[in-house]
Protein backbone atom coordinates (compact mmCIF):
# COMPACT_ATOMS: atom_id res chain seq x y z
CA UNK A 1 0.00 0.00 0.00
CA UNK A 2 1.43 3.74 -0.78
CA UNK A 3 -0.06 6.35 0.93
CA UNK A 4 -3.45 7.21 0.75
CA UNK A 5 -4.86 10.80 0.64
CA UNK A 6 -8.51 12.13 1.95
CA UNK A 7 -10.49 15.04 3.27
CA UNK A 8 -13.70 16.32 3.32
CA UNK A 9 -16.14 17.73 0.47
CA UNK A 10 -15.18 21.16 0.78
CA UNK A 11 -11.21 20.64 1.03
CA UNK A 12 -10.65 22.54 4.40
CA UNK A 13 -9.83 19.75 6.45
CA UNK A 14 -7.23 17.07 4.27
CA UNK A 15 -5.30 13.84 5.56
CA UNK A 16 -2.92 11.15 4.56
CA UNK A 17 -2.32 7.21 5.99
CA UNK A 18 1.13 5.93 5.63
CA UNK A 19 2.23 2.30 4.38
CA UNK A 20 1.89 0.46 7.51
CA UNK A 21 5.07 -1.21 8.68
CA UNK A 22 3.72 -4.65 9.60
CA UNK A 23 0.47 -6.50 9.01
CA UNK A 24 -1.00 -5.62 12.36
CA UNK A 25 -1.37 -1.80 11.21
CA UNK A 26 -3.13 -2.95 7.98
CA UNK A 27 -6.19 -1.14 7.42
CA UNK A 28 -9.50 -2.66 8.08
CA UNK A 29 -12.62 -1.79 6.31
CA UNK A 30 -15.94 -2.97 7.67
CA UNK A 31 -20.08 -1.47 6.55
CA UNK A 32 -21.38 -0.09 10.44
CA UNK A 33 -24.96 -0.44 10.63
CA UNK A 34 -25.25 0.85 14.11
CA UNK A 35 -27.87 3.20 15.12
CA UNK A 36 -25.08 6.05 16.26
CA UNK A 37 -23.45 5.53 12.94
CA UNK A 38 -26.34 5.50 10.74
CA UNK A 39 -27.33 8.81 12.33
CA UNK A 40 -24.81 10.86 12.54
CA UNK A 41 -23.86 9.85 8.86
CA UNK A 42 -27.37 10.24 8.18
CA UNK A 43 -27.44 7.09 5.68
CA UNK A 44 -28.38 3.60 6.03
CA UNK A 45 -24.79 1.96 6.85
CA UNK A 46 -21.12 3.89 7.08
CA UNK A 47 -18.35 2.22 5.70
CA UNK A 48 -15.17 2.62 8.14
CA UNK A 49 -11.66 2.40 7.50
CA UNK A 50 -9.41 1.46 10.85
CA UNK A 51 -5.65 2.55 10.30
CA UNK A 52 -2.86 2.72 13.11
CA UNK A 53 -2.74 6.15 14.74
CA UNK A 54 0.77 6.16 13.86
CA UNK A 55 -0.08 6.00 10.55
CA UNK A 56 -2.74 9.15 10.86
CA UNK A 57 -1.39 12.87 10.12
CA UNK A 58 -3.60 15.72 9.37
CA UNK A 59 -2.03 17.65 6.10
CA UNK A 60 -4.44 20.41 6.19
CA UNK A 61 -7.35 22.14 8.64
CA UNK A 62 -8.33 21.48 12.20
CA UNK A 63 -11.26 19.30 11.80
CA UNK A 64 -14.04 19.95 14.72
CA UNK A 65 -15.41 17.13 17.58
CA UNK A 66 -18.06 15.66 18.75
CA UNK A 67 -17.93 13.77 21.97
CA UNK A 68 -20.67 11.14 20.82
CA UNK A 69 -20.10 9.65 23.82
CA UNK A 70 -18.40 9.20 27.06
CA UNK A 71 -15.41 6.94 25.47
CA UNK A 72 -16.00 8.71 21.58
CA UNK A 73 -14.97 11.65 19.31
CA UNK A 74 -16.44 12.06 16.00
CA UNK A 75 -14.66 14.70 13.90
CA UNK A 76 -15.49 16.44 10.70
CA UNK A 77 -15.62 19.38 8.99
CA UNK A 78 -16.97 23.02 10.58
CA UNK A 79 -17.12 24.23 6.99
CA UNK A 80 -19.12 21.87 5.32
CA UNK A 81 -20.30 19.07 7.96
CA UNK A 82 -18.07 16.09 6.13
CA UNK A 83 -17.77 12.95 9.03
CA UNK A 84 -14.09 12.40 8.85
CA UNK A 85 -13.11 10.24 11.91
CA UNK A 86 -14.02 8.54 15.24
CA UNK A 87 -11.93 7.50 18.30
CA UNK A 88 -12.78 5.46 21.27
CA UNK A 89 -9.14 4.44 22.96
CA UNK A 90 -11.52 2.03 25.02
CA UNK A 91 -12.82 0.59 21.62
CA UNK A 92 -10.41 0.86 19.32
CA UNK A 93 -6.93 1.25 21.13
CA UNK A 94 -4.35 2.72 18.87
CA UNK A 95 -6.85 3.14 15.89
CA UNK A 96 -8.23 6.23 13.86
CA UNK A 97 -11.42 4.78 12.59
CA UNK A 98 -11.67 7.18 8.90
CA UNK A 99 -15.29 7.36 7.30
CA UNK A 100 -14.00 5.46 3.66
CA UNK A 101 -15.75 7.52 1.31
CA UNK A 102 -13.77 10.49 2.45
CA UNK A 103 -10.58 8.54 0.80
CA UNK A 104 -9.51 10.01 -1.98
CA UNK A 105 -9.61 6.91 -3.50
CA UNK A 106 -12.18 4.76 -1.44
CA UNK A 107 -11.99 1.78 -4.09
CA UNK A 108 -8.77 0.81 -2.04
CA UNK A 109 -10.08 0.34 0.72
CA UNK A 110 -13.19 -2.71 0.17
CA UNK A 111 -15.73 -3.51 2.59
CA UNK A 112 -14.03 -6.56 5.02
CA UNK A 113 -17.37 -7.18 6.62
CA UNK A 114 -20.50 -6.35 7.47
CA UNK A 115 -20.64 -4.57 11.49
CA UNK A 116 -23.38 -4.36 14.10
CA UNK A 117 -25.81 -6.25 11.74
CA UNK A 118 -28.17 -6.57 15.24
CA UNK A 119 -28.99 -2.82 14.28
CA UNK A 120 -29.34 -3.33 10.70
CA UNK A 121 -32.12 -1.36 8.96
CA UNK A 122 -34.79 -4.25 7.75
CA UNK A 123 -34.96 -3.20 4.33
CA UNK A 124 -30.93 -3.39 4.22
CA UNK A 125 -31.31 -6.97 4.02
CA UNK A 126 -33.02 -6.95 0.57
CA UNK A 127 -31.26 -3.53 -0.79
CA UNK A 128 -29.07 -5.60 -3.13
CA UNK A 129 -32.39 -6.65 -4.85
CA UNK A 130 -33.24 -3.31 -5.91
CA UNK A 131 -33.42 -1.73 -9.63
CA UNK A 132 -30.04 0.08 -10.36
CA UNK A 133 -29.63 3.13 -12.60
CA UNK A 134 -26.00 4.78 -13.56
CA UNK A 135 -27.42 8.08 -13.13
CA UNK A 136 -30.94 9.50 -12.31
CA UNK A 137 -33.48 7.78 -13.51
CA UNK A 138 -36.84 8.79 -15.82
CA UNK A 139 -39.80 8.28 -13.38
């Protein structure tokens, strides 16, 4: 892996990952479909990227934080409300867990795994099912 670039929609707040040194700081991607995720995302499922805090720099911005809880932060951007990132030490020790679509190039990082399935939307289970369209479709 080289190192892989991010921020949020407006560009105030950017963000690189190093290589990581050893398998245990490879990223992990898994689809959260916990209620917490799902709504401060405001979608259906959030796909996370875990990477090694040493791996984790900001290039550009201050991003702001939401304590989401007593162990969480959730950061994104003031400017333009991006998610960017979530920490829980208690959680995730040693892990910056990045929201994947905010990679420049999210296609690196596939989905592992599905996440906190036990608070999976019902109609989630049969999305796959639905009509797909490249762009907007003629109704």
């Amino acid at each position: 892996m080289s190192a892989a670039e991010g921020g949020c929609h407006c560009g105030a707040v950017r963000f690189v990952v190093e290589p990581p040194v050893n398998a245990e700081e490879a990223p992990r991607t898994a689809l959260c479909h916990c209620s917490d995720c799902r709504r401060c995302a405001g979608a259906p499922v959030v796909g996370w990227t875990a990477v090694a805090s040493s791996t984790f720099r900001l290039t550009q911005g201050t991003p702001a934080v939401y304590r989401s809880s007593e162990l969480a932060e959730r950061s994104f951007c003031g400017h333009c409300g991006t998610g960017l990132f979530y920490i829980n030490e208690t959680v995730l020790p040693g892990l910056v867990d990045i929201q994947t679509a905010t990679f420049d190039d999210p296609g690196a990082f596939p989905a592992m795994a599905h996440i906190q399935a036990a608070e999976q939307i019902g109609w989630m289970k049969s999305a796959h099912e639905l009509p797909s369209f490249d762009r907007f479709p003629e109704f």
